[in-house]
C-alpha atoms as a PDB file:
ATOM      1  CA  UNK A   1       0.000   0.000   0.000  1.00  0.00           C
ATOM      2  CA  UNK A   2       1.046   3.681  -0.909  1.00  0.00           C
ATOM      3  CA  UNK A   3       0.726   6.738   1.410  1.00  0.00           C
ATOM      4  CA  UNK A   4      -2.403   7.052  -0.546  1.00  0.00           C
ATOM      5  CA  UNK A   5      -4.056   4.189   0.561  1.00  0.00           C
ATOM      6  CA  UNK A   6      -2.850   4.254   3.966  1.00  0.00           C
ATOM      7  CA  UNK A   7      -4.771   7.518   4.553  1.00  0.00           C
ATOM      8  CA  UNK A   8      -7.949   6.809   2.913  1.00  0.00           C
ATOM      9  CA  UNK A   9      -8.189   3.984   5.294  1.00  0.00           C
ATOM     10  CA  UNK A  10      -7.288   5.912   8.265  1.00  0.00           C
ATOM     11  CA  UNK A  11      -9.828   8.034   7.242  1.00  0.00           C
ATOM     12  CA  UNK A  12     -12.189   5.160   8.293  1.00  0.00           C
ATOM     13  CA  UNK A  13     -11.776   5.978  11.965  1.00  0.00           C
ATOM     14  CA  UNK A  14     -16.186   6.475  12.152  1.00  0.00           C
ATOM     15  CA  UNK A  15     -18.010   4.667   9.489  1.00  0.00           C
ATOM     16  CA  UNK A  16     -20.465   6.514   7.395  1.00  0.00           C
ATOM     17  CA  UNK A  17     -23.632   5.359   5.699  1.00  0.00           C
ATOM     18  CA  UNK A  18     -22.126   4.087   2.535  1.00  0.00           C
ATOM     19  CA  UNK A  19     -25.595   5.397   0.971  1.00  0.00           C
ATOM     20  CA  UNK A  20     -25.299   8.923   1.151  1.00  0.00           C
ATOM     21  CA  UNK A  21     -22.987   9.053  -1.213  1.00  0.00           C
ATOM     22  CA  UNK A  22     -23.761  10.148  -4.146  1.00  0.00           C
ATOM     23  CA  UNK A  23     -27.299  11.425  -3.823  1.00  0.00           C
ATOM     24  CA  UNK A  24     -27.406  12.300  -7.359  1.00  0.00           C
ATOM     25  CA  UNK A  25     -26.968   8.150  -7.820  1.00  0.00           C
ATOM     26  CA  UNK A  26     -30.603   7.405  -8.078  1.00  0.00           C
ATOM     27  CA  UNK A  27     -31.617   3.631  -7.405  1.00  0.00           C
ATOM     28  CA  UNK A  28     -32.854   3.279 -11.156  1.00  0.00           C
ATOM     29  CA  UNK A  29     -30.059   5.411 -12.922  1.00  0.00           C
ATOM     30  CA  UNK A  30     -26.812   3.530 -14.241  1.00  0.00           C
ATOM     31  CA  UNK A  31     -23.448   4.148 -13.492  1.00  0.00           C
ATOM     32  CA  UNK A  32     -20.553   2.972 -16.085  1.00  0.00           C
ATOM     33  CA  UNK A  33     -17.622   1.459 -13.828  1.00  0.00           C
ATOM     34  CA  UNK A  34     -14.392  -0.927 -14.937  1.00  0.00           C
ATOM     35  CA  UNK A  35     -14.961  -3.701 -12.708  1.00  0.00           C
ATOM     36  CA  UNK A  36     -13.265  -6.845 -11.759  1.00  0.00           C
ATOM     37  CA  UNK A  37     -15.803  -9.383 -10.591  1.00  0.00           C
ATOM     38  CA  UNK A  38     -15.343 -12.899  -9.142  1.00  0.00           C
ATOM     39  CA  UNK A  39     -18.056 -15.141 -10.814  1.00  0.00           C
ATOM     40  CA  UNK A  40     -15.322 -17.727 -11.688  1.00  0.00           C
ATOM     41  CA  UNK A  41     -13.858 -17.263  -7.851  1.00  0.00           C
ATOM     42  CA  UNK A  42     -14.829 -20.044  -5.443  1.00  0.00           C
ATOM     43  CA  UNK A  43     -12.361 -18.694  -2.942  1.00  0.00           C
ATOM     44  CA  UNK A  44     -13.184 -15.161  -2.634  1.00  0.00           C
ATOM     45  CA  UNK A  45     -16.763 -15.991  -2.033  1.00  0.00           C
ATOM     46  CA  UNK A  46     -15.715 -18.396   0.271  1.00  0.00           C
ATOM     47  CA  UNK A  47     -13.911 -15.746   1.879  1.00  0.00           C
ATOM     48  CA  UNK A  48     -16.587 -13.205   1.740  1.00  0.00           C
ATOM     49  CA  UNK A  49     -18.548 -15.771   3.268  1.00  0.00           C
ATOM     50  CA  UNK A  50     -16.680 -16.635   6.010  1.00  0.00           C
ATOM     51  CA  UNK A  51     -16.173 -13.344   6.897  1.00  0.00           C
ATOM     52  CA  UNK A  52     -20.025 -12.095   7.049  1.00  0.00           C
ATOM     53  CA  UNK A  53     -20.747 -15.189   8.412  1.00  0.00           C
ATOM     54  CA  UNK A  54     -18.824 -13.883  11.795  1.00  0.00           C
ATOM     55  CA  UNK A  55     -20.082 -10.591  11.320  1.00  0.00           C
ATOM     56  CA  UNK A  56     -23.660 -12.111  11.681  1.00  0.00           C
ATOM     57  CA  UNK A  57     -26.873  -9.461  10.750  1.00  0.00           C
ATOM     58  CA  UNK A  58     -25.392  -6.422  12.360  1.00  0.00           C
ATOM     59  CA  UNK A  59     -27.957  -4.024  12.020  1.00  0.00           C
ATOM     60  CA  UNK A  60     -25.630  -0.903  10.673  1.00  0.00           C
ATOM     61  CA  UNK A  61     -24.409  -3.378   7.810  1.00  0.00           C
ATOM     62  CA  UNK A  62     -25.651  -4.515   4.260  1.00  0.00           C
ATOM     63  CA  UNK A  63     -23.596  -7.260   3.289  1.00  0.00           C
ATOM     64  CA  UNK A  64     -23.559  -7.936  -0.291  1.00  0.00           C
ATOM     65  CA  UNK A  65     -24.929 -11.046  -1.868  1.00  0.00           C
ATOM     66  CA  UNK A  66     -22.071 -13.474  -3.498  1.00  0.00           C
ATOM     67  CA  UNK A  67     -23.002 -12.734  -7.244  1.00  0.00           C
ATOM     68  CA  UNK A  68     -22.345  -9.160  -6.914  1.00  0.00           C
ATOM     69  CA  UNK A  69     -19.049  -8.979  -5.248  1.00  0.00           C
ATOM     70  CA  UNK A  70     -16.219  -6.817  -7.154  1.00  0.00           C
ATOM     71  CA  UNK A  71     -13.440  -4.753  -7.298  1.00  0.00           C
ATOM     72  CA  UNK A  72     -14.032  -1.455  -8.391  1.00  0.00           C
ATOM     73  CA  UNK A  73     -11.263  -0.221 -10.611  1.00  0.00           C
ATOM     74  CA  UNK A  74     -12.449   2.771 -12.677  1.00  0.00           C
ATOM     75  CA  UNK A  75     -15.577   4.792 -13.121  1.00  0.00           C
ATOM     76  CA  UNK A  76     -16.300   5.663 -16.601  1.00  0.00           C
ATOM     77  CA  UNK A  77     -19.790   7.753 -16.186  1.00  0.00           C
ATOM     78  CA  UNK A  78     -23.508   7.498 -15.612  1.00  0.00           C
ATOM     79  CA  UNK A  79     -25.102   6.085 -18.475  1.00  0.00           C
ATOM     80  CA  UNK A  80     -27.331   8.716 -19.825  1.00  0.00           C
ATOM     81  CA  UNK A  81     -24.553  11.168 -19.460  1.00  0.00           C
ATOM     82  CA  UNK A  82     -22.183   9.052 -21.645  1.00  0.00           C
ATOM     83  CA  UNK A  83     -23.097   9.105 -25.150  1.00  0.00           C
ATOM     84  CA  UNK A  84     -23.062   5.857 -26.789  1.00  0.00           C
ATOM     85  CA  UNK A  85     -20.237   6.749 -29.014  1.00  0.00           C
ATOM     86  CA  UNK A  86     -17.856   7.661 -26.341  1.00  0.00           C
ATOM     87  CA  UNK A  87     -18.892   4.331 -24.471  1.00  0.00           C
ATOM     88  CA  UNK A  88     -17.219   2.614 -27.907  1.00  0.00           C
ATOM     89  CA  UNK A  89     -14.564   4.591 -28.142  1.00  0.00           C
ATOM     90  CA  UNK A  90     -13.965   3.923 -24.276  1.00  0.00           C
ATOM     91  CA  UNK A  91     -13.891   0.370 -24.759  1.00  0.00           C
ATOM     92  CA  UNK A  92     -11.857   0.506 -27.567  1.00  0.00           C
ATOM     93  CA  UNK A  93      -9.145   2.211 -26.225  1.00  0.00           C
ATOM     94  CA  UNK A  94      -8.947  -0.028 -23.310  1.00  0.00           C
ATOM     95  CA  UNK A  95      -8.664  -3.166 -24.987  1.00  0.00           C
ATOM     96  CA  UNK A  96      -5.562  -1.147 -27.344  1.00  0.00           C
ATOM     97  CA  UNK A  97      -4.228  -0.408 -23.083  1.00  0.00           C
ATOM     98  CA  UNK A  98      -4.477  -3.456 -22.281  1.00  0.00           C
ATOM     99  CA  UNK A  99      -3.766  -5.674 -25.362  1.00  0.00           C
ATOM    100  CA  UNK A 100      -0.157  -6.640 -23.928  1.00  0.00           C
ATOM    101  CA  UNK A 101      -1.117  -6.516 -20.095  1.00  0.00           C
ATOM    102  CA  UNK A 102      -0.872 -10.307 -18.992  1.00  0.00           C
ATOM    103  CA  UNK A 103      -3.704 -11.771 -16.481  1.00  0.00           C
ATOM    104  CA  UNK A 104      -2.145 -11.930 -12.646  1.00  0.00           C
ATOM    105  CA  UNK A 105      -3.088 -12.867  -9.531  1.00  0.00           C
ATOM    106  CA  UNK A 106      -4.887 -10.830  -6.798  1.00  0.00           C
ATOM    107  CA  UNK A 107      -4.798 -11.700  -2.519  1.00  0.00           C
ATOM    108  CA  UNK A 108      -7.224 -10.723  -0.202  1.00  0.00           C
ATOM    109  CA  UNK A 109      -7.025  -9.707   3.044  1.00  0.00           C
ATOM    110  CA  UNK A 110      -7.037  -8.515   5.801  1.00  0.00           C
ATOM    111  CA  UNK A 111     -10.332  -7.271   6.715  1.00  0.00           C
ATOM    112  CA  UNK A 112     -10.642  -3.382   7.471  1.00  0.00           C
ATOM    113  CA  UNK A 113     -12.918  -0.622   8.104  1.00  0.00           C
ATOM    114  CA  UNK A 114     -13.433   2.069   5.112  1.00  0.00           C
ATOM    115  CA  UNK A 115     -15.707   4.968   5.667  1.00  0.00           C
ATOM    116  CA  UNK A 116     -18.761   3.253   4.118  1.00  0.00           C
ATOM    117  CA  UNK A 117     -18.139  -0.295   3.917  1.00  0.00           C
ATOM    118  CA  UNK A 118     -16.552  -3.644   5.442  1.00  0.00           C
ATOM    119  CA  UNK A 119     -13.952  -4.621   3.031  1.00  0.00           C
ATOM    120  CA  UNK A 120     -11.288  -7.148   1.970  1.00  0.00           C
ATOM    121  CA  UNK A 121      -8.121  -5.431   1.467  1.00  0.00           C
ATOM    122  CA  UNK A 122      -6.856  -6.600  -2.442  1.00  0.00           C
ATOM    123  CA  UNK A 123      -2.841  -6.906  -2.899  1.00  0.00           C
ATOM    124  CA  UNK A 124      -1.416  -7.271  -6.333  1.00  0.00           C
ATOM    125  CA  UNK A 125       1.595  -6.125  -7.801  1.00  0.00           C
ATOM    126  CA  UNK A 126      -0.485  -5.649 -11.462  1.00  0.00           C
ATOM    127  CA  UNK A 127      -3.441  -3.595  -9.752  1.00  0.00           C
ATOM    128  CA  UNK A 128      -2.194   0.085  -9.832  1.00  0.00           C
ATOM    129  CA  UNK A 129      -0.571  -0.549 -13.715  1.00  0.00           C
ATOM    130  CA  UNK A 130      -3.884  -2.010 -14.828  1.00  0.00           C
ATOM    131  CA  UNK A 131      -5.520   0.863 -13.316  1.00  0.00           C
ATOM    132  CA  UNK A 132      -3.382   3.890 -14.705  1.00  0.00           C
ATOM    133  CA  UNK A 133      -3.612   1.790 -17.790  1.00  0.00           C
ATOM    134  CA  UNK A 134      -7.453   2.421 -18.142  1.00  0.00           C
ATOM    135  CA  UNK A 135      -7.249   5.719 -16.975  1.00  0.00           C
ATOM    136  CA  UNK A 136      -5.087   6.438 -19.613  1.00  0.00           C
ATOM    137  CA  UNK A 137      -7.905   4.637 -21.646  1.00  0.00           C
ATOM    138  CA  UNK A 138     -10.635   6.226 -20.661  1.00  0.00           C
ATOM    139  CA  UNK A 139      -9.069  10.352 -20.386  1.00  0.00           C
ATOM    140  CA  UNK A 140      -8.044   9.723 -24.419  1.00  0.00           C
ATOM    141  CA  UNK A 141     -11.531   8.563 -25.427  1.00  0.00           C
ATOM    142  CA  UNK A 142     -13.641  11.245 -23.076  1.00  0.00           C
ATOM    143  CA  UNK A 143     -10.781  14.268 -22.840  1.00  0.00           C
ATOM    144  CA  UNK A 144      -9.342  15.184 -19.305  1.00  0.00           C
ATOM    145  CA  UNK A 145     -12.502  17.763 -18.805  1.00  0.00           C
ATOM    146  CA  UNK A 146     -15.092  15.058 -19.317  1.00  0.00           C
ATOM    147  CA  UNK A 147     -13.439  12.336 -17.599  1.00  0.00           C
ATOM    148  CA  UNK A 148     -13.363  14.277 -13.995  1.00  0.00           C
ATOM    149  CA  UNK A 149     -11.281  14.724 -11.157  1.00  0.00           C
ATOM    150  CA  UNK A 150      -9.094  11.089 -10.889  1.00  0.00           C
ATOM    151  CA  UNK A 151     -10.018   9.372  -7.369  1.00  0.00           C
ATOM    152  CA  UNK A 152      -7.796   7.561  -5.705  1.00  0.00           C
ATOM    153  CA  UNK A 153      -6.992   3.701  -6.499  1.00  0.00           C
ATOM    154  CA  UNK A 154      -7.279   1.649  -3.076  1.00  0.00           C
ATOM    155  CA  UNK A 155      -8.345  -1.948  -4.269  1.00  0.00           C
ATOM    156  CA  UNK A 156     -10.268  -3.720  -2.049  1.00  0.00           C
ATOM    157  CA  UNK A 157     -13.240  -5.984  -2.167  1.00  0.00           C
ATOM    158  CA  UNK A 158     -16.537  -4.922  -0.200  1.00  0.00           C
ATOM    159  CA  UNK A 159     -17.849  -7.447   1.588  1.00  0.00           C
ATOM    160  CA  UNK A 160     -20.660  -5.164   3.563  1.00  0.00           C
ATOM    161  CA  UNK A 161     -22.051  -1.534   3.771  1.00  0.00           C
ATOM    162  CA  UNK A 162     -22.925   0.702   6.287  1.00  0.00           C
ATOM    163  CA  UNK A 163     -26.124   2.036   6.262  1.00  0.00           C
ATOM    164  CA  UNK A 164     -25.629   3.933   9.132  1.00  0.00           C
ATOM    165  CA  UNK A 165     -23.391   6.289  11.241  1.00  0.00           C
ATOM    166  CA  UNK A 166     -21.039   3.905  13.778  1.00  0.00           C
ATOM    167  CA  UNK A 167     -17.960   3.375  15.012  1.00  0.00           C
ATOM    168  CA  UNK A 168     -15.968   0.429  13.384  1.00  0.00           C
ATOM    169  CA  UNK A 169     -15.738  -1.029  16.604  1.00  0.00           C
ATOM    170  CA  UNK A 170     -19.694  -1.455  16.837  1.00  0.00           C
ATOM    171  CA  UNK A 171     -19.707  -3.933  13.842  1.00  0.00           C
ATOM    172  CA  UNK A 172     -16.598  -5.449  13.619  1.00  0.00           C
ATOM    173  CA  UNK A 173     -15.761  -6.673  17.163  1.00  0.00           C
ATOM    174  CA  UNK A 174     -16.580 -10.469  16.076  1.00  0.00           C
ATOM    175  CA  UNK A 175     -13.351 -10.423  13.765  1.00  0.00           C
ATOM    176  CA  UNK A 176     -11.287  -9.782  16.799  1.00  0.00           C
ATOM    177  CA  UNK A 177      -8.667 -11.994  17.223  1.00  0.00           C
ATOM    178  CA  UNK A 178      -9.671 -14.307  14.699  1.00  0.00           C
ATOM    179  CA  UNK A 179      -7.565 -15.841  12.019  1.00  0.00           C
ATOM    180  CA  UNK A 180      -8.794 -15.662   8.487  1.00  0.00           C
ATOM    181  CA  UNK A 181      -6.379 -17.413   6.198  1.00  0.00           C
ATOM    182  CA  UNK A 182      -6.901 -16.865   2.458  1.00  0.00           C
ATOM    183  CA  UNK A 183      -6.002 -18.996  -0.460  1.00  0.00           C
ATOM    184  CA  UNK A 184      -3.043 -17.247  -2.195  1.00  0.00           C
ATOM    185  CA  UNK A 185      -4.021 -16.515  -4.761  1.00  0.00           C
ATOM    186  CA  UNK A 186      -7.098 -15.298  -4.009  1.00  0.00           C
ATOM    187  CA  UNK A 187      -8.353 -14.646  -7.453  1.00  0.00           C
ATOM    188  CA  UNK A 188      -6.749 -14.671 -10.665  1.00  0.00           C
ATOM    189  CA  UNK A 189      -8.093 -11.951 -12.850  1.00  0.00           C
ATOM    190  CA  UNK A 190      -8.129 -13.086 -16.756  1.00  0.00           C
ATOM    191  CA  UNK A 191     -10.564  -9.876 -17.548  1.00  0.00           C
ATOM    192  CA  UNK A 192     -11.963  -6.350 -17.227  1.00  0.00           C
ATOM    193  CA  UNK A 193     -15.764  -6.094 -17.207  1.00  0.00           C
ATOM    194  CA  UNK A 194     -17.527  -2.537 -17.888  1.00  0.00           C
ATOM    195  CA  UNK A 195     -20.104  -2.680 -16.002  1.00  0.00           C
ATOM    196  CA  UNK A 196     -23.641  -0.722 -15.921  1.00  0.00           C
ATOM    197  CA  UNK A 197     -24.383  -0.550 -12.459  1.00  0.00           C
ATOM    198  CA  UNK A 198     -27.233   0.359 -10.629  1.00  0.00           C
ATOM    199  CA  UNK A 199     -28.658   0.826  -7.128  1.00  0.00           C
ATOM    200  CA  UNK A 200     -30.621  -2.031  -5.646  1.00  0.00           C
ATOM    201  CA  UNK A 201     -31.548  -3.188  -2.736  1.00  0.00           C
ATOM    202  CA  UNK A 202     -28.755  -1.855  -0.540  1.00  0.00           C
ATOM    203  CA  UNK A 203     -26.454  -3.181  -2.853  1.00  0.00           C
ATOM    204  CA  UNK A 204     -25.146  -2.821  -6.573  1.00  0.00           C
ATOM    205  CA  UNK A 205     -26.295  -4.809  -9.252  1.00  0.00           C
ATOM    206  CA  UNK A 206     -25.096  -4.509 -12.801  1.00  0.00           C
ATOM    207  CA  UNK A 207     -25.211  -5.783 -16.515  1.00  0.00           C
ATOM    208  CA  UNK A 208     -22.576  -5.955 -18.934  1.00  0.00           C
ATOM    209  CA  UNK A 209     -21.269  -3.520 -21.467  1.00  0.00           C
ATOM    210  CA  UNK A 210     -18.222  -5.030 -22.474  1.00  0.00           C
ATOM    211  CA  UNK A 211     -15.590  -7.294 -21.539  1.00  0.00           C
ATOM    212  CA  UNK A 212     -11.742  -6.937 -22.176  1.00  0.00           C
ATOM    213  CA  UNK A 213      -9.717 -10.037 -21.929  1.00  0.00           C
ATOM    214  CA  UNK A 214      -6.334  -9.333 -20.488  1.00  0.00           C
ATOM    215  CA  UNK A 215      -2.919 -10.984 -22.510  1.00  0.00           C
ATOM    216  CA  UNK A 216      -2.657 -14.741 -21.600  1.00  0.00           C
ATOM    217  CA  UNK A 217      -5.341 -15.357 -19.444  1.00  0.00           C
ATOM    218  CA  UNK A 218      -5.353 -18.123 -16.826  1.00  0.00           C
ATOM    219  CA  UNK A 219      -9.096 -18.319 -16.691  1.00  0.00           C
ATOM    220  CA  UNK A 220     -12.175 -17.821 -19.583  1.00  0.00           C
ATOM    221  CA  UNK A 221     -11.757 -14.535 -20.774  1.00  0.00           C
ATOM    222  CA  UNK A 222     -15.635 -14.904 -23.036  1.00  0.00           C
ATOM    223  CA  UNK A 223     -18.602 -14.636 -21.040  1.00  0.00           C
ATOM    224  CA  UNK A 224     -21.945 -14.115 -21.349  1.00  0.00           C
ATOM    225  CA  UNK A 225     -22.853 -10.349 -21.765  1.00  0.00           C
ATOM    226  CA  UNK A 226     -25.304 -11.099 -18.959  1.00  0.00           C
ATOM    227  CA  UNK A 227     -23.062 -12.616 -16.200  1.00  0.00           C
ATOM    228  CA  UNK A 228     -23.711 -11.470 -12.923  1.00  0.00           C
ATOM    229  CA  UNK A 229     -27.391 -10.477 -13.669  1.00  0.00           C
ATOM    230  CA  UNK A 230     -29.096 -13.243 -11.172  1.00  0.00           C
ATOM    231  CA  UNK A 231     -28.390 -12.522  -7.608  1.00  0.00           C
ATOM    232  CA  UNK A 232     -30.429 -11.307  -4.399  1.00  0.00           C
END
């Protein structure tokens, strides 16, 4: 982790409801993110599981449902601000980013707080490249002015959200002292999915846009453009 990411999640010394942000993020408008998701990933859900199994139904927390766990890497846009055209071009010039970029492993853990959510912290040595890499994509297709502010990169996998003002403490006392080993490698990531995301349920659901195979990949780079569409 960088200085970045150490501050962001020191910043996570109260937890906020997750769902306050972005008010202008109605439940039925669509968001355009770079994801990674984890559909072919029996051990990150069988991490995620573990872990909200011992944080049981906390009241202040959402936990997400298996399909719909991911790692967001790159917002793009909400849909009906993106025209339809740039949305191609986007793609386009992520798949020339990323043509070379090799498929890699990711790690999870340990758990931590972040200011809205319960996560899995995500280590990978190809996560910040792959990242600037799409930035790079994304600024050249939509222009610096359209593309926004850059946020900063922590990876991490939500496992939870807070819907409610706490203190970590109040929700995530049952991890104390408790060993969660991981399977290393956690994941190993083979593509980049562009996701349409939207607001349901106290938790994100999405369809697909597009899908980017990385160079080389260890897993099935062709999916259905409507993975990840059944869940809870």
């Amino acid at each position: 982790m960088d200085d970045d990411d150490e501050a962001y999640l020191a910043a996570a010394g109260r937890h906020a409801e997750h769902w306050r942000w972005r008010p202008d993020w109605k439940h039925d408008r669509a968001c355009l993110w770079w994801y990674l998701t984890f559909e072919d990933a029996p051990a990150v859900r069988g991490l995620a599981q573990r872990v909200q199994d011992l944080l049981g139904r906390a009241p202040q927390l959402d936990l997400i449902p298996f399909p719909w766990l991911h790692m967001t890497l790159l917002e793009v846009g909400f849909a009906d601000e993106v025209p339809a055209a740039t949305v191609d071009r986007v793609v386009e010039a992520s798949r020339a980013e990323l043509d070379d970029f090799a498929s890699f492993d990711v790690d999870l853990g340990p758990v931590r707080p972040m200011p809205g959510a319960v996560v899995l912290q995500a280590q990978g040595e190809a996560l910040a490249p792959l990242h600037e890499r799409l930035t790079d994509a994304v600024l050249s297709a939509q222009g610096a002015d359209a593309a926004g502010a850059p946020r900063t990169f922590v990876p991490h996998v939500s496992v939870a959200y807070v819907n409610r003002d706490c203190d970590p403490g109040d929700v995530l006392g049952p991890l104390d002292g408790v060993d969660l080993p991981s399977p290393s490698p956690a994941a190993t990531v083979g593509r980049v999915r562009l996701a349409a995301v939207t607001r349901e349920r106290r938790h994100y659901q999405w369809t697909t846009r597009a899908v980017v195979p990385l160079a080389n990949p260890k897993v099935p780079a062709l999916v259905s453009a409507t993975a990840g569409e059944e869940g809870s």
